[in-house]
Protein backbone atom coordinates (compact mmCIF):
# COMPACT_ATOMS: atom_id res chain seq x y z
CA UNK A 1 36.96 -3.60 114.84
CA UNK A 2 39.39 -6.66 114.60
CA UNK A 3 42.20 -8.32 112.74
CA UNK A 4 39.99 -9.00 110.18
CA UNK A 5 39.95 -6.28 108.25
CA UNK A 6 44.00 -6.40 107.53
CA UNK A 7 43.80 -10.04 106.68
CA UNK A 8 41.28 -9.98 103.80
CA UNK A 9 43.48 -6.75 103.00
CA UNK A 10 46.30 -9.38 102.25
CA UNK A 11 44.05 -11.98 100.54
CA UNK A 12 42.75 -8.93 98.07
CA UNK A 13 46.44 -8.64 97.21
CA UNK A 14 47.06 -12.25 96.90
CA UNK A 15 44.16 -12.22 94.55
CA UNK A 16 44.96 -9.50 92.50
CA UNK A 17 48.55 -10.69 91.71
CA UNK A 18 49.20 -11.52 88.18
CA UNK A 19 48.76 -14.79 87.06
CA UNK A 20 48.45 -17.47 83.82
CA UNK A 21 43.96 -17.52 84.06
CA UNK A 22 42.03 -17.35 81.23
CA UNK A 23 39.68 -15.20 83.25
CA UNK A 24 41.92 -12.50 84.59
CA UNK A 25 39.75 -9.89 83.12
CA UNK A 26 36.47 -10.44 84.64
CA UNK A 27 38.45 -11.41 87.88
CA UNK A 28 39.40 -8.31 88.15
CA UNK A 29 35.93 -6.89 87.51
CA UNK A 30 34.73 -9.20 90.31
CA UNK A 31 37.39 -8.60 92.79
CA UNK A 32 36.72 -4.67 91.94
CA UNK A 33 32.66 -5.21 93.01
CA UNK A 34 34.21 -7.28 95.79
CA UNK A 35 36.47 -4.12 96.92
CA UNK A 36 33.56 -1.92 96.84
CA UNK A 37 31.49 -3.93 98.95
CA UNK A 38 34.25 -4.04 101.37
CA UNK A 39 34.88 -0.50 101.87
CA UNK A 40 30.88 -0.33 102.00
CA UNK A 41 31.09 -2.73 104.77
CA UNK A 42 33.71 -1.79 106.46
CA UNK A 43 32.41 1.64 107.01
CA UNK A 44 29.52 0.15 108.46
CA UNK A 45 31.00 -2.02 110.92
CA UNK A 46 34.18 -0.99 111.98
CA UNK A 47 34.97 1.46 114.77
CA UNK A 48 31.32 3.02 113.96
CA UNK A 49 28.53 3.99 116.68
CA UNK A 50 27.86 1.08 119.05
CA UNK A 51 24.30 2.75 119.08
CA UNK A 52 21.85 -0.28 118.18
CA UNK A 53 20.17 2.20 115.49
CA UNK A 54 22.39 1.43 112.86
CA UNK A 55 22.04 3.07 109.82
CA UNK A 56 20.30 1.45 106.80
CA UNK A 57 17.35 -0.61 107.81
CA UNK A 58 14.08 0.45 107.18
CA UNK A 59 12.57 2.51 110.31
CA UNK A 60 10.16 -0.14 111.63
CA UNK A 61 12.77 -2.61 111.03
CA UNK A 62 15.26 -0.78 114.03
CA UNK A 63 15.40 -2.16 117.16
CA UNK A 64 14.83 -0.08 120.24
CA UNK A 65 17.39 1.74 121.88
CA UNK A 66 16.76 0.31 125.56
CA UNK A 67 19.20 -1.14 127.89
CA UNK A 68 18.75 -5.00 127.00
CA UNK A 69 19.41 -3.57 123.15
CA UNK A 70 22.99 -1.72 124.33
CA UNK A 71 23.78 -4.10 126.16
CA UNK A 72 23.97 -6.73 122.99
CA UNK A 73 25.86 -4.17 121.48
CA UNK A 74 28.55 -3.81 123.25
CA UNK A 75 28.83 -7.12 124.22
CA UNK A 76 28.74 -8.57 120.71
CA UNK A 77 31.10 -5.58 119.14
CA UNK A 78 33.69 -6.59 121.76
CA UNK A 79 36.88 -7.55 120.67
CA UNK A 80 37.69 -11.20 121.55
CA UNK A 81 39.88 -14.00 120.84
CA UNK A 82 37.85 -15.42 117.43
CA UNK A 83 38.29 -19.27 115.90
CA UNK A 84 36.60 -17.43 112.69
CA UNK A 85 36.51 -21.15 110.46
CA UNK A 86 34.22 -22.82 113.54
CA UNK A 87 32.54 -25.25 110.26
CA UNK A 88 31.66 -29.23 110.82
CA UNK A 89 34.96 -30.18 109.35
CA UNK A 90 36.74 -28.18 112.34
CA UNK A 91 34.27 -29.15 115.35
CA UNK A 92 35.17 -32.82 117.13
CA UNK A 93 32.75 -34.90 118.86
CA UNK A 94 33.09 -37.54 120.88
CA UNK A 95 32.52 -41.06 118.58
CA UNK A 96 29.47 -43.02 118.64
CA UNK A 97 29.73 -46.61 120.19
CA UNK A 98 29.38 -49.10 117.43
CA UNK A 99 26.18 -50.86 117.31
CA UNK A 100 25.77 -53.85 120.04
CA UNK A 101 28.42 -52.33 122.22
CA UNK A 102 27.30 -53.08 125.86
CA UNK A 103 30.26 -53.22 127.31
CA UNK A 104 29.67 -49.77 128.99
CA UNK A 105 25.62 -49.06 129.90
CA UNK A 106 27.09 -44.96 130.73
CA UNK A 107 28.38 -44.90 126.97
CA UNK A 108 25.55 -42.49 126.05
CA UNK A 109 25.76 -40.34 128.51
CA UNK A 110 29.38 -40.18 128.42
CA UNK A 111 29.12 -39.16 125.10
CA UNK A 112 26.66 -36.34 126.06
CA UNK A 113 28.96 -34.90 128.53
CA UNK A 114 31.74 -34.95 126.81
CA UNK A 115 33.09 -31.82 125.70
CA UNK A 116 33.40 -31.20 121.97
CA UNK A 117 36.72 -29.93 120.43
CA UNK A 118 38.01 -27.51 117.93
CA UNK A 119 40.93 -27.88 115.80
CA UNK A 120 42.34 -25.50 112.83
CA UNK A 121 43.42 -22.21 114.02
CA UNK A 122 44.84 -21.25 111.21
CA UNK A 123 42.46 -18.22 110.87
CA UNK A 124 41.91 -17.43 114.66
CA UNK A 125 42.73 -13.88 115.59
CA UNK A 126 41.30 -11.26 117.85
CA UNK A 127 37.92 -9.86 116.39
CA UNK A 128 34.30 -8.82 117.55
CA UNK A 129 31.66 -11.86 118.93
CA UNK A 130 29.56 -11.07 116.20
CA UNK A 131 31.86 -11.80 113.52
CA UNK A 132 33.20 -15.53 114.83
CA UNK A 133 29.01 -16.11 115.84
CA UNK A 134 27.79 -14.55 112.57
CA UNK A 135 30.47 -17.12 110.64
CA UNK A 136 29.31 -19.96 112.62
CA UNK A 137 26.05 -19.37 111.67
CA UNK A 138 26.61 -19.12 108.05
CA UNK A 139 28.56 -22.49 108.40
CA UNK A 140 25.22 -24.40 109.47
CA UNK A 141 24.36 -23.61 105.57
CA UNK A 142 25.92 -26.56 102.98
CA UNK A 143 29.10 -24.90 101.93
CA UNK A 144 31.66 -27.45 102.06
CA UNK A 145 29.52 -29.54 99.17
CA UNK A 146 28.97 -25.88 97.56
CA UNK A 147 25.70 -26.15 97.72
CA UNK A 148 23.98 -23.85 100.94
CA UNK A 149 20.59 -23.41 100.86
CA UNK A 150 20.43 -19.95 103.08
CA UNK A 151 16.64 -19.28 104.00
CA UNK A 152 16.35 -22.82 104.93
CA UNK A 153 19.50 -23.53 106.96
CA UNK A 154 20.91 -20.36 108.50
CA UNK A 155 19.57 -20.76 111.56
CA UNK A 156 15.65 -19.50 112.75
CA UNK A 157 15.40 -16.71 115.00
CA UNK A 158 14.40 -19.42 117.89
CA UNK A 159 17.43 -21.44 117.38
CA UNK A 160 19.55 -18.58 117.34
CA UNK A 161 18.11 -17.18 120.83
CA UNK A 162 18.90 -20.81 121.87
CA UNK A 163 22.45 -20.42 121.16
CA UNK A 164 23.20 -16.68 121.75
CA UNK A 165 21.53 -17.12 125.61
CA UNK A 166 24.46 -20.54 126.20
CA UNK A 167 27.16 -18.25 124.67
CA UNK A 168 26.19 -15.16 127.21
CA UNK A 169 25.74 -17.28 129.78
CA UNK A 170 29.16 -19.15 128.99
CA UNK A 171 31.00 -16.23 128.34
CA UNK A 172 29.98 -13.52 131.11
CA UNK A 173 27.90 -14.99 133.85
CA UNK A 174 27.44 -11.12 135.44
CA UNK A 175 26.07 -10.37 132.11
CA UNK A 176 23.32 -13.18 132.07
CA UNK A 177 22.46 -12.78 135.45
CA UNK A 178 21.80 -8.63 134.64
CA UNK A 179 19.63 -10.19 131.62
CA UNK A 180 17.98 -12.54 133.35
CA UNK A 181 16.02 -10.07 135.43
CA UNK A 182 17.12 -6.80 137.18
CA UNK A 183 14.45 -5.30 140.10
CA UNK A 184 12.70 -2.00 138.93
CA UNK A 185 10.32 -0.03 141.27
CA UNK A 186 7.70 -1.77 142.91
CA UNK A 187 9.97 -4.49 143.21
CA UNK A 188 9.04 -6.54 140.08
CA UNK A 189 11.63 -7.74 137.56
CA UNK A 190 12.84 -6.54 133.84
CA UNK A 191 13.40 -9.27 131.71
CA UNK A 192 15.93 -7.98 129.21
CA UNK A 193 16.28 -11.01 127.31
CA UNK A 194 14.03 -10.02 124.65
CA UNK A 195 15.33 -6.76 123.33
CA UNK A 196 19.12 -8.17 123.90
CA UNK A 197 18.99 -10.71 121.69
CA UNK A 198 16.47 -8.79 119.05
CA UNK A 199 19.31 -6.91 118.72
CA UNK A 200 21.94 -9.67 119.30
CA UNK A 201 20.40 -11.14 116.19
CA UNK A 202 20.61 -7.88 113.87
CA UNK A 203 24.48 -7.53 115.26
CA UNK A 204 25.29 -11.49 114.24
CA UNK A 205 23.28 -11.41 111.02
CA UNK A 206 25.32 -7.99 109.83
CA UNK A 207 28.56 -9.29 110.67
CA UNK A 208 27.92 -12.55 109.19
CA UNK A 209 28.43 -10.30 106.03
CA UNK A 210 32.15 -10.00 106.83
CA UNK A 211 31.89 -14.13 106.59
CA UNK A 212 30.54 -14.14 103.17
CA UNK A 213 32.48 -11.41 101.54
CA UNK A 214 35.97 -12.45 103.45
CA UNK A 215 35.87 -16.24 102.23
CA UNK A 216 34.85 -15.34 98.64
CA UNK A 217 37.90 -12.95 98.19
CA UNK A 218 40.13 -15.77 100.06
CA UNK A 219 38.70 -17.71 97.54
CA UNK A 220 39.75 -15.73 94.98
CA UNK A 221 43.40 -15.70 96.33
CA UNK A 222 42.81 -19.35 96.74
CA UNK A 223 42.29 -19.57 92.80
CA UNK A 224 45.04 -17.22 91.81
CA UNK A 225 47.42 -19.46 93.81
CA UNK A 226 46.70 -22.65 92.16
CA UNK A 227 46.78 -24.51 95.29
CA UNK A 228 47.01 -27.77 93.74
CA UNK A 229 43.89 -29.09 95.68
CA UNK A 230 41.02 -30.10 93.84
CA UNK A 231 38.34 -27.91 94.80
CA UNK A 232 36.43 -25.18 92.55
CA UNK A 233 37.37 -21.81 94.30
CA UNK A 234 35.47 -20.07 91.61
CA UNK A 235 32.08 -21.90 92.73
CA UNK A 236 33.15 -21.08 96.55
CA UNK A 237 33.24 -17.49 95.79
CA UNK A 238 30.36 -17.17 93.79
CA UNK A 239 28.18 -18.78 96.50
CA UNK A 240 29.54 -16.73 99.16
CA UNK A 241 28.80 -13.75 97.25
CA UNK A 242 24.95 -15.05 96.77
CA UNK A 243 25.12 -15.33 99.99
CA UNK A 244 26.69 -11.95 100.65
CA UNK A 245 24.15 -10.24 98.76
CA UNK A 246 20.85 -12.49 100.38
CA UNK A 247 22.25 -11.14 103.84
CA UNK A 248 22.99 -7.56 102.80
CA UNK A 249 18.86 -7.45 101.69
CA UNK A 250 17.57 -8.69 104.75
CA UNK A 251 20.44 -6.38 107.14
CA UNK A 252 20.39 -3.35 104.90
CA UNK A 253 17.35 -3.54 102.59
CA UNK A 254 17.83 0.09 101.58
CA UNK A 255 21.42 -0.31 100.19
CA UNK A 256 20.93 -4.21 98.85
CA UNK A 257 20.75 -2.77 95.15
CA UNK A 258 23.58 -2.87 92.37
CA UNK A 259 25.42 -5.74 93.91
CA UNK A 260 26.57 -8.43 91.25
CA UNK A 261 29.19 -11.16 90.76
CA UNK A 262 29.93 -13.60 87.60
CA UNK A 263 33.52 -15.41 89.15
CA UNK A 264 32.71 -19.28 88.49
């Protein structure tokens, strides 16, 4: 579940307002496919089975129901405080040195340890894991130049793992340690890791549709509004929604069919 939900709520009603565009008509065909794929989604996500068998995917596609798998449920569907716009505009590192600096020989690794910082919480509100991690992920892809190039840059499976085992580990150290090995008779050790983040994976990649579908009807609103800032909303939406329907093929390949967009 999650605040979410209500807030696109508000930017489909921003977007459908009435207003002095040339393309109001196949707007509203657009943000009608865009409602539809909502109410799709949100019956699929929200306040559904935490089983790990979701509905959808083809059979050999599901991931197994053991503990490791439940486990990345629950964790993942748990309602948390979200930053939900964590993009490299929003993320602060620590500067550089400029070149020929020596006047500190720990400069690098003082740089390494320092701790990175977010800003812009305008969009921050309480909502599952998977839907702040699944709209980080989607932000490694090119969108503030409008130009993402999904199967290359959403992150691999490997570099996922990589982050999804420093966010467990960050965010619930009983939880890692569980993961990391529990003893089963004859005294030998489980490593859950595997299923958990098999399934943490599926959970991030189908909530990463909430990403895609959420910022292309805010950018919808966005273009109603006439914000005054010079940036093509139209574009945003219509590569959020190529990316909306990319992600709905590889999450729910049986239901993937029928779902088009034209907004530019």
């Amino acid at each position: 579940s999650g605040e979410i939900w209500e807030r696109v709520e508000g930017w489909f009603d921003m977007a459908a307002a009435p207003g002095n565009n040339s393309r109001d008509e196949e707007d509203a065909e657009d943000l009608e496919e865009m409602r539809r794929e909502w109410s799709w989604l949100e019956s699929e996500l929200r306040g559904g089975t935490l089983h790990p068998k979701t509905s959808g995917s083809d059979e050999e596609d599901n991931v197994g129901s053991s503990v490791g798998s439940h486990m990345a449920v629950m964790f993942f569907r748990q309602v948390v405080f979200t930053h939900m716009d964590c993009q490299s505009l929003n993320i602060l590192t620590p500067a550089a040195p400029e070149e020929g600096d020596t006047t500190n020989e720990n400069n690098e690794k003082e740089k390494e340890e320092a701790p990175i910082k977010l800003i812009d919480f305008e969009y921050a509100s309480y909502n599952a894991r998977a839907t702040d991690v699944g709209n980080t992920f989607c932000e490694h892809c090119d969108m503030n130049n409008l130009v993402p190039k999904y199967e290359d840059q959403y992150p691999k499976p490997d570099a996922q793992d990589f982050f999804l085992r420093r966010y467990v580990k960050a965010a619930d150290r009983s939880l890692a340690r569980r993961l990391d090995g529990e003893a089963v008779e004859g005294g030998e050790k489980e490593d859950m890791w595997k299923d958990f983040l098999s399934t943490a994976r599926r959970e991030v990649g189908r909530h990463a549709l909430i990403s895609h579908l959420g910022w292309a009807v805010w950018a919808m609103a966005q273009k109603r509004r006439g914000c005054g800032i010079e940036f093509d909303y139209g574009k945003y939406a219509q590569i959020r929604m190529e990316g909306y329907r990319l992600f709905k093929g590889w999450f729910w390949p049986k239901t993937s069919k029928g779902c088009g967009f034209s907004a530019k």
